[in-house]
N, C-alpha and C. Protein backbone atom coordinates (compact mmCIF):
# COMPACT_ATOMS: atom_id res chain seq x y z
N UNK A 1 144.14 -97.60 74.44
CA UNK A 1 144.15 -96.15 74.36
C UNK A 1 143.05 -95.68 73.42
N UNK A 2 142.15 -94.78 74.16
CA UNK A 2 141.13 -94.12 72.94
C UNK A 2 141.83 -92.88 72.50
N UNK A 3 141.20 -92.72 71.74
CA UNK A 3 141.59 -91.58 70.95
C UNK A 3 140.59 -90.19 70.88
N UNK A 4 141.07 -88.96 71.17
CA UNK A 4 140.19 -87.94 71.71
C UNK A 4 139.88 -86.97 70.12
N UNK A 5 138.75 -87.02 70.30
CA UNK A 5 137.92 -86.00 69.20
C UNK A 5 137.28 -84.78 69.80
N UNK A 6 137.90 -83.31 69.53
CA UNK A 6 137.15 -82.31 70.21
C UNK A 6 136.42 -81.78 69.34
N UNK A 7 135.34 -81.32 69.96
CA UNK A 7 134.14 -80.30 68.89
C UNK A 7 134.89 -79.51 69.02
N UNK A 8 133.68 -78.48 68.33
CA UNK A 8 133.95 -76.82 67.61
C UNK A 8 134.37 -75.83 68.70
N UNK A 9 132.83 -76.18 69.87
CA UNK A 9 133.32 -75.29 70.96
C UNK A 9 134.78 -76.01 71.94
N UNK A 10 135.21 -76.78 71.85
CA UNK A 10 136.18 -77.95 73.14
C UNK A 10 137.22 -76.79 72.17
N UNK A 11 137.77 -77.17 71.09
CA UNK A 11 138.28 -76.05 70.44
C UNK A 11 139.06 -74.81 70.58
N UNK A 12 137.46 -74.14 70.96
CA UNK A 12 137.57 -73.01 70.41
C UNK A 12 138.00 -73.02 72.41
N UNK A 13 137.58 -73.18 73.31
CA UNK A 13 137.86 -72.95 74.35
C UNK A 13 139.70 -73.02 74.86
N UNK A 14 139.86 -73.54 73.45
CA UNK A 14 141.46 -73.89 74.04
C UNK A 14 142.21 -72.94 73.16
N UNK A 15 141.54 -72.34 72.31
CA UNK A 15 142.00 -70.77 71.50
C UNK A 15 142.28 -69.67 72.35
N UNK A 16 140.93 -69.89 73.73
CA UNK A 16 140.74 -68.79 74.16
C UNK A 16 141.23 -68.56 75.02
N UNK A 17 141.43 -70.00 75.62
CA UNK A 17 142.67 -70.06 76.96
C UNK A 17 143.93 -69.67 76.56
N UNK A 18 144.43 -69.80 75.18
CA UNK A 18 145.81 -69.63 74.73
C UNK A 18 145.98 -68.16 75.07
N UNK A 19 144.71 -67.49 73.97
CA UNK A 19 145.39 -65.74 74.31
C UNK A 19 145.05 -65.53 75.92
N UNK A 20 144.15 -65.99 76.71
CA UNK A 20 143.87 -65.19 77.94
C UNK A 20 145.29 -65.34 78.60
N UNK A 21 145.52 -66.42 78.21
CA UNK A 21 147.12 -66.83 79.12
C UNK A 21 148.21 -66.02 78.88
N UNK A 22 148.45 -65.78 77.86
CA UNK A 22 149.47 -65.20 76.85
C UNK A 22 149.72 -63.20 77.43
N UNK A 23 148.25 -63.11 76.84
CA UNK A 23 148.26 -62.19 77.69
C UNK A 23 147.93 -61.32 78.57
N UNK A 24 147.57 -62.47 79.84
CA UNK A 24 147.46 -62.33 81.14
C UNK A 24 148.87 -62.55 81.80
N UNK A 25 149.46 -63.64 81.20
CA UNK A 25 150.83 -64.21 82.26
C UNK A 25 151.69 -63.89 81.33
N UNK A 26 152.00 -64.39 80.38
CA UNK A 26 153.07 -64.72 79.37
C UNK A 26 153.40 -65.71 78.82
N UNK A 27 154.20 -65.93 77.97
CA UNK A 27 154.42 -66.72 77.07
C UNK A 27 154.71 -68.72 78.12
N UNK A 28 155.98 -68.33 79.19
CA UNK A 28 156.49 -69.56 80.17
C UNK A 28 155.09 -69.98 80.91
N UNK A 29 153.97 -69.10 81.49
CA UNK A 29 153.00 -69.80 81.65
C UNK A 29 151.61 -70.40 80.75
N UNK A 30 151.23 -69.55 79.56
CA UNK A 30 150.93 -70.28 78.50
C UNK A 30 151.14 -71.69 78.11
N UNK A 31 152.37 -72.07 78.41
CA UNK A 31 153.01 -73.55 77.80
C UNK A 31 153.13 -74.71 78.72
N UNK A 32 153.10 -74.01 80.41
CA UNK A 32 153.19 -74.94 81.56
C UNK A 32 151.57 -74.94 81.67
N UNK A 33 150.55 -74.29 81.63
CA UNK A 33 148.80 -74.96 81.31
C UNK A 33 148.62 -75.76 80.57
N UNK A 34 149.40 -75.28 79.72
CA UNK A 34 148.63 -76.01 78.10
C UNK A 34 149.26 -77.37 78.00
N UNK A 35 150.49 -77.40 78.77
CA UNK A 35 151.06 -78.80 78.89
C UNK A 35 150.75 -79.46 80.15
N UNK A 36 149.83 -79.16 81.17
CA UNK A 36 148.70 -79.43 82.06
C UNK A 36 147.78 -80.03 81.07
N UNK A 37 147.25 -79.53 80.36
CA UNK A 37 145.68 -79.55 79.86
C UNK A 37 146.48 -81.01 79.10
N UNK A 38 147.20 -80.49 78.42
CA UNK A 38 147.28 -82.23 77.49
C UNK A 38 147.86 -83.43 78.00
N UNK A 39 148.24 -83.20 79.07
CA UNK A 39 148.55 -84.24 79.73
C UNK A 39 147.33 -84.87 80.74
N UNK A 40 146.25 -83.72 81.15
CA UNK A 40 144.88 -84.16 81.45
C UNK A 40 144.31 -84.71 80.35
N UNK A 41 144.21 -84.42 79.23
CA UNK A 41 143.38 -85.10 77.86
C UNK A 41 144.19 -86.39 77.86
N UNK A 42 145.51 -86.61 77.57
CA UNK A 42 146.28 -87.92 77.48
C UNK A 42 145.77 -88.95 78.56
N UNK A 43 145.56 -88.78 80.03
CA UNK A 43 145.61 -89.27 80.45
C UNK A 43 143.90 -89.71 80.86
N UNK A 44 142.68 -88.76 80.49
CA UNK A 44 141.53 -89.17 80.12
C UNK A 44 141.58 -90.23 78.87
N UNK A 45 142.40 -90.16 77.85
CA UNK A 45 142.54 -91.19 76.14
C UNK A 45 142.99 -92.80 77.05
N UNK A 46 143.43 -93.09 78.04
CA UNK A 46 143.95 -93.78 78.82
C UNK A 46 142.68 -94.54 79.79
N UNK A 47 142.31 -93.58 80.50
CA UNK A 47 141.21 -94.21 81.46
C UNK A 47 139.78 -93.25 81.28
N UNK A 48 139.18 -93.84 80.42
CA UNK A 48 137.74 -93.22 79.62
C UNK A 48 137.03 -92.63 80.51
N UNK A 49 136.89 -93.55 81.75
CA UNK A 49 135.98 -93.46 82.80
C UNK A 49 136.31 -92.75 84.08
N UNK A 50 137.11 -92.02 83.97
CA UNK A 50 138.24 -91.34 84.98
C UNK A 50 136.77 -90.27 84.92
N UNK A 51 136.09 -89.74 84.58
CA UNK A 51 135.30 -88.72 84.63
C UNK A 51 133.73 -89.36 85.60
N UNK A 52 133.12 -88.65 86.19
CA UNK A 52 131.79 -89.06 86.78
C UNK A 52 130.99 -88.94 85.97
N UNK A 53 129.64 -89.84 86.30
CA UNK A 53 128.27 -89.91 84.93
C UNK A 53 128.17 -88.30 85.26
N UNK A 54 127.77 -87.24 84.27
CA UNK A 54 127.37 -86.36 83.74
C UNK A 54 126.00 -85.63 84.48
N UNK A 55 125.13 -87.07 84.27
CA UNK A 55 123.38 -86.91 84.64
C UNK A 55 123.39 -86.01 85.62
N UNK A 56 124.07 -86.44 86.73
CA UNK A 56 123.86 -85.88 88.24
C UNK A 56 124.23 -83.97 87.83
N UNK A 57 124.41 -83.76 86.69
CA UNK A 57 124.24 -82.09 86.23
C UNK A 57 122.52 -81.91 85.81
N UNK A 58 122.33 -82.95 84.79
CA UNK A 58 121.12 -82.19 83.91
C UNK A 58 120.71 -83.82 83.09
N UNK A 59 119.58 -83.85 82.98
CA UNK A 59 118.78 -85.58 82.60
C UNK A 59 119.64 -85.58 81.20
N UNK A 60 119.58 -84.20 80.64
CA UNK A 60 120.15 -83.93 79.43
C UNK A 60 121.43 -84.36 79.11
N UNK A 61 122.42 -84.79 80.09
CA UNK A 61 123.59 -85.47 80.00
C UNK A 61 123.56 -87.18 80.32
N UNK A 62 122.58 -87.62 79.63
CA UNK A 62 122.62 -89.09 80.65
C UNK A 62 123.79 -90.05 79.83
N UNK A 63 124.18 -89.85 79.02
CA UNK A 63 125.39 -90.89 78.19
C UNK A 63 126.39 -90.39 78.65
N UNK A 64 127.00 -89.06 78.94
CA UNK A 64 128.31 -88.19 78.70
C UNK A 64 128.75 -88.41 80.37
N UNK A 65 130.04 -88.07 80.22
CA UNK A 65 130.54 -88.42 82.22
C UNK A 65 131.48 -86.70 81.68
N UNK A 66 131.50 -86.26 82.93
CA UNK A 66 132.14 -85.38 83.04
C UNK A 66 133.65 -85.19 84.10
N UNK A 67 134.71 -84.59 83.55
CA UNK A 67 136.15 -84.68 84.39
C UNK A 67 136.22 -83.45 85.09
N UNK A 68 135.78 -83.16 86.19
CA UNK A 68 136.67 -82.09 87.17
C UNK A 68 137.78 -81.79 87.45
N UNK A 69 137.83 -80.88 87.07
CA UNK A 69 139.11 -80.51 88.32
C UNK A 69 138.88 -79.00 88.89
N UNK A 70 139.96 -78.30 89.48
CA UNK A 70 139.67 -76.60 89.98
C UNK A 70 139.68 -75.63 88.79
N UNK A 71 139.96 -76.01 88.01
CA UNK A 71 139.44 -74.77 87.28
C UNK A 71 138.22 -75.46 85.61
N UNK A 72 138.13 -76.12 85.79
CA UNK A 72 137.01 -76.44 84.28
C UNK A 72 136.68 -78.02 84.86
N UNK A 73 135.47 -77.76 83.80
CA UNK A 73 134.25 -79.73 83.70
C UNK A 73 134.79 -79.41 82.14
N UNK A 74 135.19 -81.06 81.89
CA UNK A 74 135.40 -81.75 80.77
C UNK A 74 133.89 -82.77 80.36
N UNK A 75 133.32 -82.20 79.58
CA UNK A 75 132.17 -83.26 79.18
C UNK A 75 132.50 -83.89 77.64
N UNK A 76 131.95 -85.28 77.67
CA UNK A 76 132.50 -85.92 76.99
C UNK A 76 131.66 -87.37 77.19
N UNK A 77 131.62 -87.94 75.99
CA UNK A 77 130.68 -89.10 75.69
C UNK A 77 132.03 -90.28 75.13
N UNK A 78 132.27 -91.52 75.92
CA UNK A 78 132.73 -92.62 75.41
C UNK A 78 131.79 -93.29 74.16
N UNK A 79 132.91 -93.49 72.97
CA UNK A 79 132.36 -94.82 72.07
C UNK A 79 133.31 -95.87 72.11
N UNK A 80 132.68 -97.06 73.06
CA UNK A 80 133.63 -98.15 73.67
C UNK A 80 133.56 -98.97 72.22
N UNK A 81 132.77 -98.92 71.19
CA UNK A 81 133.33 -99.69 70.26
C UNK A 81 134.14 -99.38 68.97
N UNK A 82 134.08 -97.87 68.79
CA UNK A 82 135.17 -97.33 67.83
C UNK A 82 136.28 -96.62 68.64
N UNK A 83 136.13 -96.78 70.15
CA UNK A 83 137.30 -96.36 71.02
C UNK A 83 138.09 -95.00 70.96
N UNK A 84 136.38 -93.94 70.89
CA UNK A 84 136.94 -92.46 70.49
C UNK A 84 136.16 -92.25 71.84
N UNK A 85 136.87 -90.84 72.29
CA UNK A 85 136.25 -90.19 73.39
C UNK A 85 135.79 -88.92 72.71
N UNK A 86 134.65 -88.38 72.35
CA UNK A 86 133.94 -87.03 72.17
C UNK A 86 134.14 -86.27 72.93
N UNK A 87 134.92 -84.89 73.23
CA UNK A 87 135.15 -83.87 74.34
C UNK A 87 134.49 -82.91 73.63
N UNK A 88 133.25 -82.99 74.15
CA UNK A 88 131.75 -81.96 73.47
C UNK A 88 131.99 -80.74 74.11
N UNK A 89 132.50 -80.18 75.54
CA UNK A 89 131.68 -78.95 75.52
C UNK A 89 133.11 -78.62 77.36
N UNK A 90 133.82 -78.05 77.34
CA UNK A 90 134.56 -77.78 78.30
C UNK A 90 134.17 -76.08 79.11
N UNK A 91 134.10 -76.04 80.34
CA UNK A 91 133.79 -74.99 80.82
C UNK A 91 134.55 -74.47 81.47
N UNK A 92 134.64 -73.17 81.83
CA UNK A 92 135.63 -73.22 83.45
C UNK A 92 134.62 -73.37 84.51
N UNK A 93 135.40 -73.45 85.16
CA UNK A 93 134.33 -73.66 86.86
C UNK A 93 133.49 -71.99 87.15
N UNK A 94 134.23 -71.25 86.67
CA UNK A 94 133.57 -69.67 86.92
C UNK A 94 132.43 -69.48 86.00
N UNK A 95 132.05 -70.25 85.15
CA UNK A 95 131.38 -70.08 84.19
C UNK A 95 129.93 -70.71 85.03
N UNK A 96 128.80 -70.41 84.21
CA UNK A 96 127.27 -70.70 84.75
C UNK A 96 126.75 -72.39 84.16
N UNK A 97 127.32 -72.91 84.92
CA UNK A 97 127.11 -74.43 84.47
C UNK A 97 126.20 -74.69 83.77
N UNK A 98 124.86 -74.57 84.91
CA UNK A 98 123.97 -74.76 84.83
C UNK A 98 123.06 -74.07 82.80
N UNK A 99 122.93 -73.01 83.13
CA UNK A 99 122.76 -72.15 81.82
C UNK A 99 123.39 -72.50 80.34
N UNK A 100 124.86 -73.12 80.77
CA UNK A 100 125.65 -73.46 79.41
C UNK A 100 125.12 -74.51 79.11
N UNK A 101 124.89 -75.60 80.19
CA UNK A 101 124.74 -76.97 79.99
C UNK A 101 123.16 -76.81 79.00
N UNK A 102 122.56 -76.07 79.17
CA UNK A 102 120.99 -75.88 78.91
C UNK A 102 121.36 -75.30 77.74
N UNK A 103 121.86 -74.54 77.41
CA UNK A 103 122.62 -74.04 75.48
C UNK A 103 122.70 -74.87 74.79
N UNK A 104 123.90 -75.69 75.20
CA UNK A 104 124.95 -76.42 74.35
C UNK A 104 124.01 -77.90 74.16
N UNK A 105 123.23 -78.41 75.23
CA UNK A 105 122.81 -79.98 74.75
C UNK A 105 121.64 -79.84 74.41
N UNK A 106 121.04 -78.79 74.57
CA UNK A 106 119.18 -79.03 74.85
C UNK A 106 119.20 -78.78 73.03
């Protein structure tokens, strides 16, 4: 089992999902995402490589693999010898990939 380390922005994105949820839906769906989302992170701490190489976004990702699903990319860099997973930079899918990806790594 690795163990997951989020940056500032991985974070702050899960601040922001809290209130949009909260109050967009309410409180019962707030807690059925958010217990989605950590059971997606648990089960990335499990199988590192569950995500695709990154590159095929931007040259600028060539270490990091990224996790899909329908609504957000999980990017994130394995360290297979201190057995931490880095979750650098999470998006939603509505968001401008391309543009963020060019922010956040360049």
């Amino acid at each position: 089992m690795f163990t997951l380390k989020l940056s500032s922005p991985s974070i702050k994105y899960f601040e922001n999902l809290k209130t949009y949820l909260l109050s967009s839906f309410g409180e019962k769906v707030k807690k059925e995402v958010l217990a989605r989302e950590k059971e997606k992170l648990e089960n990335l701490g499990s199988f590192p490589y569950l995500g695709i190489k990154a590159a095929k976004f931007s040259e600028l990702l060539n270490s990091y693999y990224v996790l899909i699903d329908k609504y957000e990319y999980i990017f994130y860099h394995v360290d297979k010898k201190e057995k931490i997973i880095y979750i650098e930079l999470i998006l939603s899918t509505k968001e401008n990939l391309a543009q963020k990806i060019q922010n956040y790594f360049h």
